[in-house]
Protein backbone atom coordinates (compact mmCIF):
# COMPACT_ATOMS: atom_id res chain seq x y z
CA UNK A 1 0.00 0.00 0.00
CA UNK A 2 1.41 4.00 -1.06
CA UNK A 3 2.05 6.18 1.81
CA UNK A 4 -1.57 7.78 2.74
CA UNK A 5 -2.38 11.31 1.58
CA UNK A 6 -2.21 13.80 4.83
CA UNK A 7 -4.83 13.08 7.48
CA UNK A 8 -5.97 10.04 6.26
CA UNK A 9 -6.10 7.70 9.22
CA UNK A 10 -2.77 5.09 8.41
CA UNK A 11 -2.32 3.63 11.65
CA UNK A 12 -3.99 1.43 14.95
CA UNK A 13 -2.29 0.46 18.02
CA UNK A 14 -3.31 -0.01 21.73
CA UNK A 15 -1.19 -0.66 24.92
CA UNK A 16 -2.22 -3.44 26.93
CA UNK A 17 -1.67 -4.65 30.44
CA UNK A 18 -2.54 -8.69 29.07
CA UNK A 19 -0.60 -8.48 25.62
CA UNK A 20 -0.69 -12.25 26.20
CA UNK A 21 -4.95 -11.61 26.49
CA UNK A 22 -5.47 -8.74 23.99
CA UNK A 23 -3.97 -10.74 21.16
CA UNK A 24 -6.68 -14.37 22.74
CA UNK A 25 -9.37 -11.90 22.80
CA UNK A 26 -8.65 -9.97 19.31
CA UNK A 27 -7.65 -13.08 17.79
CA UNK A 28 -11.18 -14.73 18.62
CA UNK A 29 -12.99 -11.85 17.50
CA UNK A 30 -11.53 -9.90 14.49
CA UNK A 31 -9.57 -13.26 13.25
CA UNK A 32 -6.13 -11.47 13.62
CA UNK A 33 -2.93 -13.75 13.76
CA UNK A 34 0.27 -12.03 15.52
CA UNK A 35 3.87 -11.80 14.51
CA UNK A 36 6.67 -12.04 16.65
CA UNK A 37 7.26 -9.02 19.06
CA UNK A 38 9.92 -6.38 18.44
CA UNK A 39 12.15 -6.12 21.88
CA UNK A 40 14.01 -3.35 20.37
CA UNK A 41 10.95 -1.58 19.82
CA UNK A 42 9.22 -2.16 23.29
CA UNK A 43 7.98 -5.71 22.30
CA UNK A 44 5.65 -3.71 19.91
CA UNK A 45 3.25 -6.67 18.01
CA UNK A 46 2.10 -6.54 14.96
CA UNK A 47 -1.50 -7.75 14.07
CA UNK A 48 -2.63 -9.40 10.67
CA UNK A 49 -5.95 -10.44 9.04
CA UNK A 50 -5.51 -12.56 5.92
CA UNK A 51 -1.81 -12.16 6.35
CA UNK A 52 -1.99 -8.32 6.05
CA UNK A 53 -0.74 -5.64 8.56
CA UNK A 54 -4.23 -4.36 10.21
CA UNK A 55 -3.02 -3.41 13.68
CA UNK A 56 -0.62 -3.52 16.48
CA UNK A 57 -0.33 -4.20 20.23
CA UNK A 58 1.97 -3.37 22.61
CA UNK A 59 2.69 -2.99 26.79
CA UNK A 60 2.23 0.33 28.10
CA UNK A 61 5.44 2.22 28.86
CA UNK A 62 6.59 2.36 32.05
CA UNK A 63 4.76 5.21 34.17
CA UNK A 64 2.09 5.05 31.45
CA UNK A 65 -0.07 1.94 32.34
CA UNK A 66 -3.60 3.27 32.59
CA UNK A 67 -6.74 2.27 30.94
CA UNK A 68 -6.11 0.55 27.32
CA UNK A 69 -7.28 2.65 24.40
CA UNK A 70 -6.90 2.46 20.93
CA UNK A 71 -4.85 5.20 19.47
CA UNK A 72 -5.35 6.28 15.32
CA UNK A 73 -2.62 7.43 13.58
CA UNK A 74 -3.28 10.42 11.05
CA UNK A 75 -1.19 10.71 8.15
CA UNK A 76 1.67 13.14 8.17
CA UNK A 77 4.68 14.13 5.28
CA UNK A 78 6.09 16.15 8.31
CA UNK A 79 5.49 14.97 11.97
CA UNK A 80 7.33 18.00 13.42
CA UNK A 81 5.63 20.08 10.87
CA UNK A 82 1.97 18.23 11.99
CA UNK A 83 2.89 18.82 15.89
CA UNK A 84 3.64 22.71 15.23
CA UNK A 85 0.38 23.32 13.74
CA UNK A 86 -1.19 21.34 16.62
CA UNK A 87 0.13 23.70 18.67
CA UNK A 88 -0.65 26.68 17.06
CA UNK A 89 -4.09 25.91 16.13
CA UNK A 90 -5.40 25.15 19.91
CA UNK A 91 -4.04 21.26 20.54
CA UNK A 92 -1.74 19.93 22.91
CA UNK A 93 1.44 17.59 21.75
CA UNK A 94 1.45 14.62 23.96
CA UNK A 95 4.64 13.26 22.27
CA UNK A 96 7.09 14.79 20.74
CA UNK A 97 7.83 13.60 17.26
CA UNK A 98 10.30 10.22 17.52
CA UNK A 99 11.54 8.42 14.88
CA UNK A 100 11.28 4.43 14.93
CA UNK A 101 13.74 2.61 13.04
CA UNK A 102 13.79 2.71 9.57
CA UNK A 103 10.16 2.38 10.18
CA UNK A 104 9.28 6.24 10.39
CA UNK A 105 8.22 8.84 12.76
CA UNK A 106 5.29 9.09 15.07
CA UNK A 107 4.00 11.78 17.47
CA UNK A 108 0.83 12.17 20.09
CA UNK A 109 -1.28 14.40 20.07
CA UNK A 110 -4.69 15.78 21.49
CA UNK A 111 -7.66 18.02 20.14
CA UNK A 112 -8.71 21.24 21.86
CA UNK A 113 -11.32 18.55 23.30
CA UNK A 114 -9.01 16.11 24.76
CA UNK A 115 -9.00 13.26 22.19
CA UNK A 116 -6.00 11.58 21.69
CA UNK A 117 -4.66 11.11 18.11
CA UNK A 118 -1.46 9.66 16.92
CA UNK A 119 0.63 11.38 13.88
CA UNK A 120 2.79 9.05 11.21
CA UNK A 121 5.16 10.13 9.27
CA UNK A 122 5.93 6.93 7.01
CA UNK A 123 9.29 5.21 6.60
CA UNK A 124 9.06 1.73 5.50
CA UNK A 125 5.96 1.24 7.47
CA UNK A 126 3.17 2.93 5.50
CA UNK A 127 0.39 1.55 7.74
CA UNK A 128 -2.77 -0.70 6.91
CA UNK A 129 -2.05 -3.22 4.12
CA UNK A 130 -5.88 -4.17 4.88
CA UNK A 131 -8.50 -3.22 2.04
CA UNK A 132 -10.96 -0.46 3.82
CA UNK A 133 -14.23 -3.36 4.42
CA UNK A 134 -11.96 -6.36 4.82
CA UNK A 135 -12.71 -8.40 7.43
CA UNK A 136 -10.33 -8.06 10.48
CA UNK A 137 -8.89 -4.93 8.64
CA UNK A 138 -9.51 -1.03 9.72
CA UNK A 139 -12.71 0.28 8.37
CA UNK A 140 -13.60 3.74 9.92
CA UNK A 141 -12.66 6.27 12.34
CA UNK A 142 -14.71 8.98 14.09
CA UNK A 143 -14.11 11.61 16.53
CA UNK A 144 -16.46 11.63 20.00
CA UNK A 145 -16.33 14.99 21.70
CA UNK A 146 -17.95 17.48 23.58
CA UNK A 147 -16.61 20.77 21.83
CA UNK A 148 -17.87 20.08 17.82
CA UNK A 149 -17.19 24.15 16.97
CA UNK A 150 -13.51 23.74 18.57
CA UNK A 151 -12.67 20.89 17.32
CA UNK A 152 -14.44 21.09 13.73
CA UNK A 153 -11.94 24.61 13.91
CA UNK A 154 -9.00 22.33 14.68
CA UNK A 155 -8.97 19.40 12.40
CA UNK A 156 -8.97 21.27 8.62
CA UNK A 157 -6.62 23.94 10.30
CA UNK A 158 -3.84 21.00 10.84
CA UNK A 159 -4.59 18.58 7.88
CA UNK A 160 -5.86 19.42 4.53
CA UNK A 161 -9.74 18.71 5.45
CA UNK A 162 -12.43 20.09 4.13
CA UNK A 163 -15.57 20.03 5.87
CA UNK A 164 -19.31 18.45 5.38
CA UNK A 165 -21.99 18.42 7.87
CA UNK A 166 -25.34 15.89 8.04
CA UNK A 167 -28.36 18.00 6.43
CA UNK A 168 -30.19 16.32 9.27
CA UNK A 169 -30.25 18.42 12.00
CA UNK A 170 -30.94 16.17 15.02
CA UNK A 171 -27.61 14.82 14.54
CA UNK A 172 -24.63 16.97 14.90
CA UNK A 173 -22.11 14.90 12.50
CA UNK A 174 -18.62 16.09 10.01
CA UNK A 175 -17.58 14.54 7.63
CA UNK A 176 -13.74 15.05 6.98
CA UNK A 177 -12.76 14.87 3.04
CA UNK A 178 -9.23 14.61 1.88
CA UNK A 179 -9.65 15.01 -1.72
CA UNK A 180 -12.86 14.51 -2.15
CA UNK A 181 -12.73 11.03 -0.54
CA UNK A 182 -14.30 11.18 3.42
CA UNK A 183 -11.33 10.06 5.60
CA UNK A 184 -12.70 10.96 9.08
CA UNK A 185 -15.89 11.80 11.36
CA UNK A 186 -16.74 13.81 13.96
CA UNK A 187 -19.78 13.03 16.28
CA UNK A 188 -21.11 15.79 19.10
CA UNK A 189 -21.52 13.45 22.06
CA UNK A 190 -24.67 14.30 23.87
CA UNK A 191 -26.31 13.41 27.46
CA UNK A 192 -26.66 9.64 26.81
CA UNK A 193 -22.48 9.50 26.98
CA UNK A 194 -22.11 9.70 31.20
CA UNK A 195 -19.94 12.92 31.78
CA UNK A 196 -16.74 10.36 32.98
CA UNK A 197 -15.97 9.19 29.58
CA UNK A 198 -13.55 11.19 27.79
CA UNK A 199 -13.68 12.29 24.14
CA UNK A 200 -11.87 9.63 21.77
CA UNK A 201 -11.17 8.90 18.61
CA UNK A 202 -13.21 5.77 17.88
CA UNK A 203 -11.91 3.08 15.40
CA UNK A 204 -14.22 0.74 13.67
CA UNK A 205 -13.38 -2.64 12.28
CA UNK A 206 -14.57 -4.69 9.87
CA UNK A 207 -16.10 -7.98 10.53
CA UNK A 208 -18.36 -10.52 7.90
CA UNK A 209 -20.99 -10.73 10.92
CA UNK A 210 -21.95 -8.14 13.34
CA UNK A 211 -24.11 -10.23 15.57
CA UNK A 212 -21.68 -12.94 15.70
CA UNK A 213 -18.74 -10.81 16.47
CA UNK A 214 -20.57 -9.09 19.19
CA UNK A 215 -21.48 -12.69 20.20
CA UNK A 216 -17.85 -13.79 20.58
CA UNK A 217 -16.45 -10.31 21.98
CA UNK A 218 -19.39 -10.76 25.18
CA UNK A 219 -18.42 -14.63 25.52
CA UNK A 220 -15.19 -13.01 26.15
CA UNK A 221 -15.49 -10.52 28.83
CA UNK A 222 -16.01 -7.54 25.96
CA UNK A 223 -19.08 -5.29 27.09
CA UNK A 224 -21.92 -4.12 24.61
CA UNK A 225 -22.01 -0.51 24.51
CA UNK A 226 -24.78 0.24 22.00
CA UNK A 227 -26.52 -1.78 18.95
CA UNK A 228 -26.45 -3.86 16.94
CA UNK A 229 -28.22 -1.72 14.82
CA UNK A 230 -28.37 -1.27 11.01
CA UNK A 231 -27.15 1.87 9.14
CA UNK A 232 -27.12 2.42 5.42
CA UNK A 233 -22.97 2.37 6.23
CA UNK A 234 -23.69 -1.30 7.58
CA UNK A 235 -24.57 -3.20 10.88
CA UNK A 236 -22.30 -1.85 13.42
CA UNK A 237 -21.94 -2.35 17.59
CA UNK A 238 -19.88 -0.37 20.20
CA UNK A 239 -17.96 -2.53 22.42
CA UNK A 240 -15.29 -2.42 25.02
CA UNK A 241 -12.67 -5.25 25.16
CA UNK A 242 -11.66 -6.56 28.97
CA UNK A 243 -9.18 -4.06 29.56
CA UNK A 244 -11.35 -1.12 28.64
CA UNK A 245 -10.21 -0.26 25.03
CA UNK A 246 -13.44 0.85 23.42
CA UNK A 247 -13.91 -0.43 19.30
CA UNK A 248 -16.81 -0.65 16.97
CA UNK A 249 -17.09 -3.73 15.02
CA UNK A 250 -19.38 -2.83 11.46
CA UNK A 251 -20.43 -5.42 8.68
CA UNK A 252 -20.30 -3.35 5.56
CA UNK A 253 -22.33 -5.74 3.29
CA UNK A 254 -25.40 -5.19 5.58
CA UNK A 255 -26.69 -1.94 5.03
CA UNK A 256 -30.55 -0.64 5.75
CA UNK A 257 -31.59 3.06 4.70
CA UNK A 258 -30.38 6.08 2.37
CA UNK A 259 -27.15 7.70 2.80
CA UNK A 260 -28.21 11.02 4.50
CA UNK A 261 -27.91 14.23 2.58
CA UNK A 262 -24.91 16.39 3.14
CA UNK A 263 -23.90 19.93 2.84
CA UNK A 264 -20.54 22.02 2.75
CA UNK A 265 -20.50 23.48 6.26
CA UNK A 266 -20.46 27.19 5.93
């Protein structure tokens, strides 16, 4: 796969606690197979579907061990470059830019809301090798937050984003387009999210049955946040894995509805 274009999400990783459980637990319910961990790189592990790169998991650093969460990675040509603007435009650098390997260079970040985002600058790993819809592979990515002005303002002033709303006014939804092709959302969270969960960046992945994923993820400790429930995108479900990473699994052959009108926001 060629290097993304800028701010098209590239990358997934999550620390874990239970690498040894995270990969059982993934493993039964996206499919993925593991390489070998990288010691030199903080026994960093690489996760495949079908053989291709869809993912990574890796122990937290040491003073960092918290609650797991899985991190996005925006496309970058210049992580230092990226990290200024996130600066300058209202957002807080987490991590400075570090170069892995030969691999490339990565950097942390956070919106004016306090979702976490990660920044890659590609080396010789240029991020998913899975098709978008593959099963096991990345599939979608949307912003949760509680400041939609501020951080609809921050986005398109650090990547090259331009912006659509829903038509529909009950929900308060962007759409994110890097040339002309939607890369990202961004979804107002309202009274039904309890005030103690943070914003995030949410990452959906692809599975060939909804139900039956959900099915497995439960059987496995996972909690059901919300659905099953159809969309004309597909049949999607919120969950939370055993150590508190939140995902969305979404069946992309199962669709119900119209795609809902969109305008340019002004």
């Amino acid at each position: 796969m060629a290097v993304q274009p800028e701010g098209t999400p590239c990358w997934a990783d999550a620390a874990f606690a239970d690498v040894e459980g995270a990969k059982s637990f993934y493993g039964d319910v996206l499919g993925w197979t593991f390489g070998e961990s990288s010691s030199e790189f903080g026994n960093y592990t690489q996760a495949y579907a079908d053989g291709k790169a869809a993912a990574a998991v890796v122990p937290p650093m040491p003073g960092a061990e918290g609650q797991s969460a899985w991190c996005l990675y925006l496309a970058s040509p210049d992580a230092a470059a990226t990290a200024e603007k996130v600066r300058a435009s209202g957002g807080e650098v987490l991590m400075e830019p570090m170069q892995v390997g030969e691999f490339g260079t990565m950097a942390l970040a956070a919106d004016p809301g306090g979702a976490v985002f990660g920044i890659w600058q590609a080396g010789s790993h240029e991020g998913f090798e899975t098709e978008m819809g593959a099963p096991g592979g990345y599939c979608w990515g949307e912003v949760f937050t509680r400041d939609p002005k501020k951080v609809d303002t921050f986005y398109p002033s650090v990547f090259p984003y331009t912006l659509r709303k829903f038509d529909d006014e009950s929900m308060d939804f962007s759409m994110y387009d890097v040339r002309g092709e939607t890369v990202l959302g961004r979804m107002a969270m309202g009274d039904d999210f309890p005030p103690e969960v943070p914003a995030y960046l949410n990452v959906f992945f692809a599975v060939p049955d909804c139900d039956a994923a959900v099915a497995k993820a439960t059987e496995r400790g996972g909690v059901l946040r919300f659905g099953p429930t159809d969309s004309p995108f597909g049949r999607f479900a919120a969950l939370t894995d055993p150590q508190g990473a939140a995902f969305t699994v979404i069946d992309v052959t199962t669709t119900e509805g119209e795609m809902p009108a969109t305008s340019p926001a002004t």
